[in-house]
Protein backbone atom coordinates (compact mmCIF):
# COMPACT_ATOMS: atom_id res chain seq x y z
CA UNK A 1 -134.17 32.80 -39.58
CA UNK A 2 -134.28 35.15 -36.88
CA UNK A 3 -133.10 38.84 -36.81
CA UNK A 4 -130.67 39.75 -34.58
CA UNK A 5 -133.02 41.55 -32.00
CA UNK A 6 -133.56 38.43 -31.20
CA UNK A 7 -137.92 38.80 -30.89
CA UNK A 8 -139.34 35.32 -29.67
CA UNK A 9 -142.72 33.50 -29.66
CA UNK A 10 -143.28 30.08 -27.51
CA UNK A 11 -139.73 30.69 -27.02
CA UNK A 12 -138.72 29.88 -30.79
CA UNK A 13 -136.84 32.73 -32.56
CA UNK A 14 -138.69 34.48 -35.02
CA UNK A 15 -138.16 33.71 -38.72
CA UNK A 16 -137.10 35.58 -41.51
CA UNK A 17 -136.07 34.28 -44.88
CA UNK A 18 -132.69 34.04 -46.41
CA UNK A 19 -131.54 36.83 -48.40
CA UNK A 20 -131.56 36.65 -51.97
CA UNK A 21 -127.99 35.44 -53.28
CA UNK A 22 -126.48 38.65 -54.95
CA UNK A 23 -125.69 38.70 -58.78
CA UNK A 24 -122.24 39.36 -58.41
CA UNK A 25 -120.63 36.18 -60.07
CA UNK A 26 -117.38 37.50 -60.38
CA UNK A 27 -116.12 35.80 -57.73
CA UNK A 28 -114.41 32.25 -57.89
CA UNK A 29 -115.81 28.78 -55.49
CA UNK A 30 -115.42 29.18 -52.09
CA UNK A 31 -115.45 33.55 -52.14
CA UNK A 32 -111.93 32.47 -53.53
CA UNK A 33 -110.84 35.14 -57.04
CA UNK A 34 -111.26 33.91 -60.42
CA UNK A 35 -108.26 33.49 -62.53
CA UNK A 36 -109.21 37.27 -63.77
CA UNK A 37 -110.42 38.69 -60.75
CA UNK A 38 -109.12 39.97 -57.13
CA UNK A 39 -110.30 38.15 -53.94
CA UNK A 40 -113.75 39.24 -52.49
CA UNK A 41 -112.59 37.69 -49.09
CA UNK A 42 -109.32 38.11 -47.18
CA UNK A 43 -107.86 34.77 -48.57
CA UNK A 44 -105.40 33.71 -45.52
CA UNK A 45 -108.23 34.24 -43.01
CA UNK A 46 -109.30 30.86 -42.96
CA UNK A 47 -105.51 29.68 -43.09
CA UNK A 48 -104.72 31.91 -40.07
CA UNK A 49 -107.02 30.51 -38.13
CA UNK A 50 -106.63 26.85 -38.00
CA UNK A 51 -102.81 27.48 -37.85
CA UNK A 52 -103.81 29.19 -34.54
CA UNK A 53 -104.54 25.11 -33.14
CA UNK A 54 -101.94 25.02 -30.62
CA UNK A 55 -99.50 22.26 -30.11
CA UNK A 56 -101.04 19.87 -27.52
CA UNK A 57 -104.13 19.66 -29.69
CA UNK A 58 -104.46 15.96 -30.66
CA UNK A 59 -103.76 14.81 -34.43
CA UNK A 60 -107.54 13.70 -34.29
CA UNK A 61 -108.54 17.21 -33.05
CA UNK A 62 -106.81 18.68 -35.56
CA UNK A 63 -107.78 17.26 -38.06
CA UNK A 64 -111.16 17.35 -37.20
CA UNK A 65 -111.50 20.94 -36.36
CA UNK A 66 -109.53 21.87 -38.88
CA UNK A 67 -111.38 20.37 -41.62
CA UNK A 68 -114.95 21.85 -39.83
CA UNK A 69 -113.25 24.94 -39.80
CA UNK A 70 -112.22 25.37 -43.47
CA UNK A 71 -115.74 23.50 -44.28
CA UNK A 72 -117.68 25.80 -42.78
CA UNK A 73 -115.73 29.23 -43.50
CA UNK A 74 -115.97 28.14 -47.28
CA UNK A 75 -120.00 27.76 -46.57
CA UNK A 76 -120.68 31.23 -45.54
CA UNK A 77 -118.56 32.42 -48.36
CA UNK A 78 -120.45 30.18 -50.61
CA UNK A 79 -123.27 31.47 -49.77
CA UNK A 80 -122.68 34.90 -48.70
CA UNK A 81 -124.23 34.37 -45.01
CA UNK A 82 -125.00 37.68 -43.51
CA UNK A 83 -124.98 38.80 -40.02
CA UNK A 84 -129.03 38.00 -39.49
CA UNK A 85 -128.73 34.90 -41.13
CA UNK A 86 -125.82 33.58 -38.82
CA UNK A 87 -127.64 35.13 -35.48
CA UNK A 88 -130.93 33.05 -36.65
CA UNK A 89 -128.80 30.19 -36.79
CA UNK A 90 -127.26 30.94 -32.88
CA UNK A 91 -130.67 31.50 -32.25
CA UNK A 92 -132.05 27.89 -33.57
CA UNK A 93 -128.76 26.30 -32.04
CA UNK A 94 -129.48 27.93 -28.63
CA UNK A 95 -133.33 27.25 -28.41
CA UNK A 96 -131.98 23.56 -29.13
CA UNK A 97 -129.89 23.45 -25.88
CA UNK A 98 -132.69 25.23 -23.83
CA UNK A 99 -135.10 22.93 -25.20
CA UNK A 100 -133.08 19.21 -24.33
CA UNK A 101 -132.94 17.17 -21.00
CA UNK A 102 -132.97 14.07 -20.04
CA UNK A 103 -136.19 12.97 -21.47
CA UNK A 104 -135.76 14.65 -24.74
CA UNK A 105 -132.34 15.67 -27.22
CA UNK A 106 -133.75 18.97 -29.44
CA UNK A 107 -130.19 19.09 -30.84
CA UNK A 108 -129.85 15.18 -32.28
CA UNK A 109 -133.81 15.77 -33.73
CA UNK A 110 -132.11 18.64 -35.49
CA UNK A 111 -129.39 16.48 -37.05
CA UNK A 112 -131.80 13.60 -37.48
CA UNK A 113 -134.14 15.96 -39.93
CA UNK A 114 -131.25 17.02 -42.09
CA UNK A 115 -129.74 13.23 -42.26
CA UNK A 116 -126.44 14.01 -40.13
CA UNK A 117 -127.03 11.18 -37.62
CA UNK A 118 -128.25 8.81 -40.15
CA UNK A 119 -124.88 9.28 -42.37
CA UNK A 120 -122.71 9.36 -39.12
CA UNK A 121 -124.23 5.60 -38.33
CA UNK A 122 -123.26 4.65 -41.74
CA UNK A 123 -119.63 6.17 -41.38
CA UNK A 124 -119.40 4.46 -37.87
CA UNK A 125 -120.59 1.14 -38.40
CA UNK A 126 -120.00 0.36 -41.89
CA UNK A 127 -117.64 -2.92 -42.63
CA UNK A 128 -114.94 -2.74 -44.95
CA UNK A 129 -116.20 -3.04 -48.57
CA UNK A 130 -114.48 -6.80 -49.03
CA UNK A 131 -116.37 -8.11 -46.07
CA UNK A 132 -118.08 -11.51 -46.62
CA UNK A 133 -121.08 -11.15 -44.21
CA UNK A 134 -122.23 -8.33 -42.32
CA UNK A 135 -124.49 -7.85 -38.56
CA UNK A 136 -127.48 -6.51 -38.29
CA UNK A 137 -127.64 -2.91 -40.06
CA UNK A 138 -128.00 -0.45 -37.78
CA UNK A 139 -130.06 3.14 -37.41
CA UNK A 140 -129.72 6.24 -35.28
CA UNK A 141 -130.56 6.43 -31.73
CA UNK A 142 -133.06 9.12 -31.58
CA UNK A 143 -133.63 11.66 -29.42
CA UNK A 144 -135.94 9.63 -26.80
CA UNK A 145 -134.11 6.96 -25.80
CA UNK A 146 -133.66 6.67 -21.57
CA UNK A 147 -131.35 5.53 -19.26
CA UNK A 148 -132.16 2.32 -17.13
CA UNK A 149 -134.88 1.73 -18.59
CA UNK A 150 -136.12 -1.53 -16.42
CA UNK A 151 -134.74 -5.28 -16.94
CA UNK A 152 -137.73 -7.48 -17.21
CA UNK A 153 -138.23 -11.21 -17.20
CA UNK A 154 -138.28 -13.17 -20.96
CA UNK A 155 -141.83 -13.43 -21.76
CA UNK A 156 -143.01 -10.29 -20.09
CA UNK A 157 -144.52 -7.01 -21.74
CA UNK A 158 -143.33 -3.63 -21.95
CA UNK A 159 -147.10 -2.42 -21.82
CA UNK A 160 -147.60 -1.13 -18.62
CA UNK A 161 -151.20 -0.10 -18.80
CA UNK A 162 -154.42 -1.20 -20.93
CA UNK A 163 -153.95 0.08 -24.28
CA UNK A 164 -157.29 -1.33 -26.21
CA UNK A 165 -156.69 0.36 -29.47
CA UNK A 166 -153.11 -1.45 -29.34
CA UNK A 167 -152.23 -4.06 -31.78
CA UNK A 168 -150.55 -6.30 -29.00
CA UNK A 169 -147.63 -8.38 -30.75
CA UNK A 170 -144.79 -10.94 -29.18
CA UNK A 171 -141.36 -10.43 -30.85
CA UNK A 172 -139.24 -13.27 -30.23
CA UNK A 173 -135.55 -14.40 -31.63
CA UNK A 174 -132.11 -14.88 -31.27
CA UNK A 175 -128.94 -12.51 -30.11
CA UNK A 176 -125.61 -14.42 -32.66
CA UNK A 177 -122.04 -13.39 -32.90
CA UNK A 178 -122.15 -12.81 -36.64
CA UNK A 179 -118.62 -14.56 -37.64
CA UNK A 180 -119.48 -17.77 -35.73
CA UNK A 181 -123.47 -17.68 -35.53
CA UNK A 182 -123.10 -19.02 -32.34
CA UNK A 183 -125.51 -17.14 -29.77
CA UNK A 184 -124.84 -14.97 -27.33
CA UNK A 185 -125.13 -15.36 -23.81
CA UNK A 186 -125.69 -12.34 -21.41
CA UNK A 187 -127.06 -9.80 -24.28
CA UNK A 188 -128.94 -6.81 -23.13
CA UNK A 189 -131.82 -6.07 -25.31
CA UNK A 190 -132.74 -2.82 -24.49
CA UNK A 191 -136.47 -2.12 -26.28
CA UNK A 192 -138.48 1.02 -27.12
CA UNK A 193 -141.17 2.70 -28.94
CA UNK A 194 -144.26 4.79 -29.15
CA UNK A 195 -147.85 4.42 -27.86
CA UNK A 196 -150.59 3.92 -30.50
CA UNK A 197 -151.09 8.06 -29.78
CA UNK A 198 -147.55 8.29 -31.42
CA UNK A 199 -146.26 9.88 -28.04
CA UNK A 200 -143.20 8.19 -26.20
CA UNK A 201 -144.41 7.74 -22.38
CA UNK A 202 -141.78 10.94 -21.13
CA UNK A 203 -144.04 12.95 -23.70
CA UNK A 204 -147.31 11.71 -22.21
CA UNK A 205 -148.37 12.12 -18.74
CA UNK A 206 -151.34 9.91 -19.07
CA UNK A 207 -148.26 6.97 -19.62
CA UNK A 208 -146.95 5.22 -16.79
CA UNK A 209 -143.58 5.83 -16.21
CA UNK A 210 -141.13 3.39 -19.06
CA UNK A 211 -144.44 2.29 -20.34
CA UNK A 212 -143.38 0.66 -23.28
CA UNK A 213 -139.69 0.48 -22.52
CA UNK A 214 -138.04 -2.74 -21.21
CA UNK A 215 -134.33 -4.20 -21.02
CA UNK A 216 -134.49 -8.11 -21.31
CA UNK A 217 -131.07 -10.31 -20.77
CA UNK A 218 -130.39 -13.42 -22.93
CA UNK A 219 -129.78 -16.91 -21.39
CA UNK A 220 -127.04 -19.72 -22.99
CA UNK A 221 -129.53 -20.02 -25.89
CA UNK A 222 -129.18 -16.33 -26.86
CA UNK A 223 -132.91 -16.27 -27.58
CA UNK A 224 -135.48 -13.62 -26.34
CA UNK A 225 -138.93 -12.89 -26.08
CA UNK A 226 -141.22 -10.14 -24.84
CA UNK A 227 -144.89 -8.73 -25.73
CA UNK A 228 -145.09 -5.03 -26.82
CA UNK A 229 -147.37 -3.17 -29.62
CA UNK A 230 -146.86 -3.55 -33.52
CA UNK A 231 -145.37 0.38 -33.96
CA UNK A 232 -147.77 3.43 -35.14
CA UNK A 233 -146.22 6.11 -37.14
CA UNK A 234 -146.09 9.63 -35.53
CA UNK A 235 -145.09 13.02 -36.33
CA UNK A 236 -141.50 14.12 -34.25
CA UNK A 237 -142.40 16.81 -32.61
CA UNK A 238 -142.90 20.54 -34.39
CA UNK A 239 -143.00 22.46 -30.91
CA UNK A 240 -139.05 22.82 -31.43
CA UNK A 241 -136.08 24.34 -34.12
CA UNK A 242 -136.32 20.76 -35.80
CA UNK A 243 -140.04 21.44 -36.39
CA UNK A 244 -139.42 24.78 -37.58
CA UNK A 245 -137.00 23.41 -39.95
CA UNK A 246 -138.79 21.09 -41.58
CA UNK A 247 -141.61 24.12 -41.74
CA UNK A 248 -138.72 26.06 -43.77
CA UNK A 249 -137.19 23.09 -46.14
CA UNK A 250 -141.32 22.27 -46.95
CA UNK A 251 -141.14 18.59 -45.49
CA UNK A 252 -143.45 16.45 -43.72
CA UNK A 253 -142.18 15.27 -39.95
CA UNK A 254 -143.57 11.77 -40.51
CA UNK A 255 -141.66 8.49 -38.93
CA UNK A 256 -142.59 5.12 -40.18
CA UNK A 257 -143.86 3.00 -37.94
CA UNK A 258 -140.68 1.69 -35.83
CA UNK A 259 -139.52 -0.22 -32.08
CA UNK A 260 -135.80 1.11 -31.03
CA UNK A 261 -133.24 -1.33 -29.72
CA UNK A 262 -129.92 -1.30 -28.58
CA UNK A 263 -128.66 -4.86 -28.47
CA UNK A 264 -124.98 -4.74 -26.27
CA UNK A 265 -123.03 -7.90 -24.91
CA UNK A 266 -119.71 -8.19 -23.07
CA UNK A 267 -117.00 -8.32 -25.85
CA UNK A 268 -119.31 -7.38 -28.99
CA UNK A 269 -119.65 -3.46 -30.54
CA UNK A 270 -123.11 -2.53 -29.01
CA UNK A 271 -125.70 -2.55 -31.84
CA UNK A 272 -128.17 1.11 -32.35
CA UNK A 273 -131.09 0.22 -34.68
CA UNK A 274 -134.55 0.12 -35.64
CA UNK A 275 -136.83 -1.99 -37.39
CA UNK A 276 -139.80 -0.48 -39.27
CA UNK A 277 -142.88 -2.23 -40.33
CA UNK A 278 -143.45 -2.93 -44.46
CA UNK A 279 -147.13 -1.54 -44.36
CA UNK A 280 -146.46 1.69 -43.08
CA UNK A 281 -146.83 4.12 -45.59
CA UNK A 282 -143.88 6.32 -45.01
CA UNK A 283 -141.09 3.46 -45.58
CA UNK A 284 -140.06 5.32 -48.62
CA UNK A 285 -140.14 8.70 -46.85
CA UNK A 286 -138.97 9.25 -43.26
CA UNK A 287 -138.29 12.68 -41.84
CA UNK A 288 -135.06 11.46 -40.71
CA UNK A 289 -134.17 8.91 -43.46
CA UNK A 290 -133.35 6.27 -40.93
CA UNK A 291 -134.68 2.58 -43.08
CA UNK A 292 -132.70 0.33 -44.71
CA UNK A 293 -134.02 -2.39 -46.86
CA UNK A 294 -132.62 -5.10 -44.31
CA UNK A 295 -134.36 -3.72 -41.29
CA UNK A 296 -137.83 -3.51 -43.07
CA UNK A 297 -140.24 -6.47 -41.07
CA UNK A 298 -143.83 -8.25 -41.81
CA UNK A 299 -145.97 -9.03 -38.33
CA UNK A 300 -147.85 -11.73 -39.24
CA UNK A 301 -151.31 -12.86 -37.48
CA UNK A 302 -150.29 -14.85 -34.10
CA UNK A 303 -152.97 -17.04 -33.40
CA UNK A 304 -154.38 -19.02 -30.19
CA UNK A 305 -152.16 -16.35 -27.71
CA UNK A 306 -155.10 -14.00 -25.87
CA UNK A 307 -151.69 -11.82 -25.20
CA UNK A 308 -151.21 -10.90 -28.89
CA UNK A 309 -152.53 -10.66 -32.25
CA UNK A 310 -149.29 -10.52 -34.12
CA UNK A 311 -145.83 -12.04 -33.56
CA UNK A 312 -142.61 -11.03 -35.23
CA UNK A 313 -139.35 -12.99 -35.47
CA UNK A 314 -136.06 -11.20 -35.87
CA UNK A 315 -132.31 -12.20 -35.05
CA UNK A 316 -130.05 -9.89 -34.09
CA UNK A 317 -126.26 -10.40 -35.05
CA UNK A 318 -123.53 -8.62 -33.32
CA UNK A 319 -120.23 -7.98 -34.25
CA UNK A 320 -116.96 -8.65 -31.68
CA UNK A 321 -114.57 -6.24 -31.28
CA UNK A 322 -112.17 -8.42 -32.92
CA UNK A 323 -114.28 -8.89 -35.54
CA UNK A 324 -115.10 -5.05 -36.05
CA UNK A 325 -111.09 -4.40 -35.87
CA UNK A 326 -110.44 -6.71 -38.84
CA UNK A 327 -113.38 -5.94 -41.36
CA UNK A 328 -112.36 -2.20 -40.60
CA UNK A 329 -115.38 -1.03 -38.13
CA UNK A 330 -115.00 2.42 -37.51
CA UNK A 331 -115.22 3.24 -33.28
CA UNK A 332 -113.88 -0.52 -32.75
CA UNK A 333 -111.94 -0.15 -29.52
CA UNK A 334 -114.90 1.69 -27.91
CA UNK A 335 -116.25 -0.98 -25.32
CA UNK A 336 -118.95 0.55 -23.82
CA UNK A 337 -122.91 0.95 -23.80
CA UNK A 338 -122.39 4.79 -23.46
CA UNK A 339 -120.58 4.85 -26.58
CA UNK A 340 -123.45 3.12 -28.35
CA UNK A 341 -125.58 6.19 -27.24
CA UNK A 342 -123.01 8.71 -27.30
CA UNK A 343 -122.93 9.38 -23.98
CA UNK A 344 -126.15 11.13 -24.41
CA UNK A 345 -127.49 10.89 -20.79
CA UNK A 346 -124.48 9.64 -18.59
């Protein structure tokens, strides 16, 4: 991590490595004393300062802050954190911030490559445990996702210019409400993923603008339709702190090959996933441990349609707010699209 001087190069923070972790085991967990030994650390520190919450801080807030609080003081006693090691943090944090905008989140890739979006999905959309059915799994958002992306016709493509090295496919199925299985009239589909390069269009300027992005709107039948590419695999980019983190923990920045949706209706907890295709090689493996079993696919050959050489059918199955309230849906009263993508962009 960096040292505090704070030297730069391509406006990343230089690196240094941890410290070793001293000998000294005479302390108890959390820098607390043994049963035969005095503190190391002030003991009411921590105490003292989540008492100093004030009282119009919300019970949620509290709670929350509290917790992080105590959580992460007990870290750095853990672990002994010195000075340079927390300044290389600020330093990865803040290179994070300068590096996000609209068309790309440095700070969610850096919780994507050490799994903290991926278990926050779980903890957010997970049904109660005595649940008889379940919707469609979901999977983070990502960190390239775009607001209004366009709404195109059933039956169009999201490939906006001649991709010949593209394997062209039409995905096609059916938007339910996953208590009745009745479909779903009105869902908003919205669709993307990378060019066969393994570059999202806002990374490549030789893209058209939302190539390979598309919003499509259900009719009374709930079904859809639309032509895009079977996914590639790709690298997330290594330009940033989450590349240099991966650099430090020794692991690969492969995704499996992968389309985005978010799949919203009026009345029905928007839906954040992914499906990934079986024959990619890094199913078992991603960077940002994103698959579940349920949202692994199989293309299969499409034949007598000069618009596509393989087709894919998949259902989508929302849950109603109702529905999320009494299987015990974490986020359930949030009605929104925003709140599907955390606000990320509004």
């Amino acid at each position: 991590m960096a040292q505090p001087n704070g030297n730069h190069t391509n406006g990343m923070p230089d690196v240094m490595p941890l410290t070793e972790e001293p000998s000294n085991d005479t302390s108890g967990p959390n820098g607390t004393a043994s049963s035969t030994t005095p503190h190391r650390f002030n003991p009411s520190f921590t105490k003292s300062v989540i008492e100093a919450t004030g009282p119009k801080a919300s019970p949620r807030i509290r709670k929350v802050v509290g917790s992080l609080i105590q959580h992460l003081h007990d870290f750095c006693r853990e672990n002994e954190v010195t000075i340079d090691e927390w300044m290389g943090a600020l330093d990865l944090i803040n290179a994070a911030g300068k590096m996000s905008d609209d068309r790309r989140n440095e700070g969610q890739l850096v919780c994507d490559v050490i799994g903290i979006e991926s278990l926050v999905d779980e903890i957010t959309f997970t049904l109660a445990g005595d649940a008889k059915d379940a919707p469609t799994a979901t999977a983070i958002l990502g960190p390239f996702w775009r607001k209004d992306a366009p709404i195109r016709k059933m039956g169009d493509s999201t490939i906006l210019n001649e991709i010949p090295d593209g394997d062209h496919s039409l995905l096609f199925g059916t938007v339910t409400d996953f208590t009745t299985g009745k479909p779903i009239e009105g869902a908003e589909l919205d669709v993307w993923h990378t060019a066969p390069n393994g570059l999202y269009e806002q990374q490549d300027p030789n893209q058209p603008d939302m190539n390979l992005r598309g919003r499509f709107i259900t009719g009374p039948d709930g079904k859809f339709n639309f032509y895009c590419l079977r996914p590639t695999a790709y690298p997330i980019p290594n330009d940033g702190p989450a590349g240099k983190l991966l650099e430090l923990l020794d692991r690969h920045p492969m995704r499996p090959a992968h389309i985005h949706f978010i799949v919203s209706a009026e009345g029905y907890k928007p839906l954040v996933t992914q499906i990934f295709d079986r024959r990619d090689k890094h199913i078992t493996d991603d960077a940002v441990f994103a698959v579940k079993d349920s949202l692994i696919v199989d293309f299969l050959e499409r034949k007598n349609d000069p618009k596509a050489q393989f087709e894919l059918e998949y259902n989508f199955r929302l849950a109603s707010f109702e529905a999320a309230k009494q299987n015990g849906m974490a986020g359930a009263e949030q009605e929104t699209t925003s709140s599907a993508t955390g606000g990320a962009y509004s």
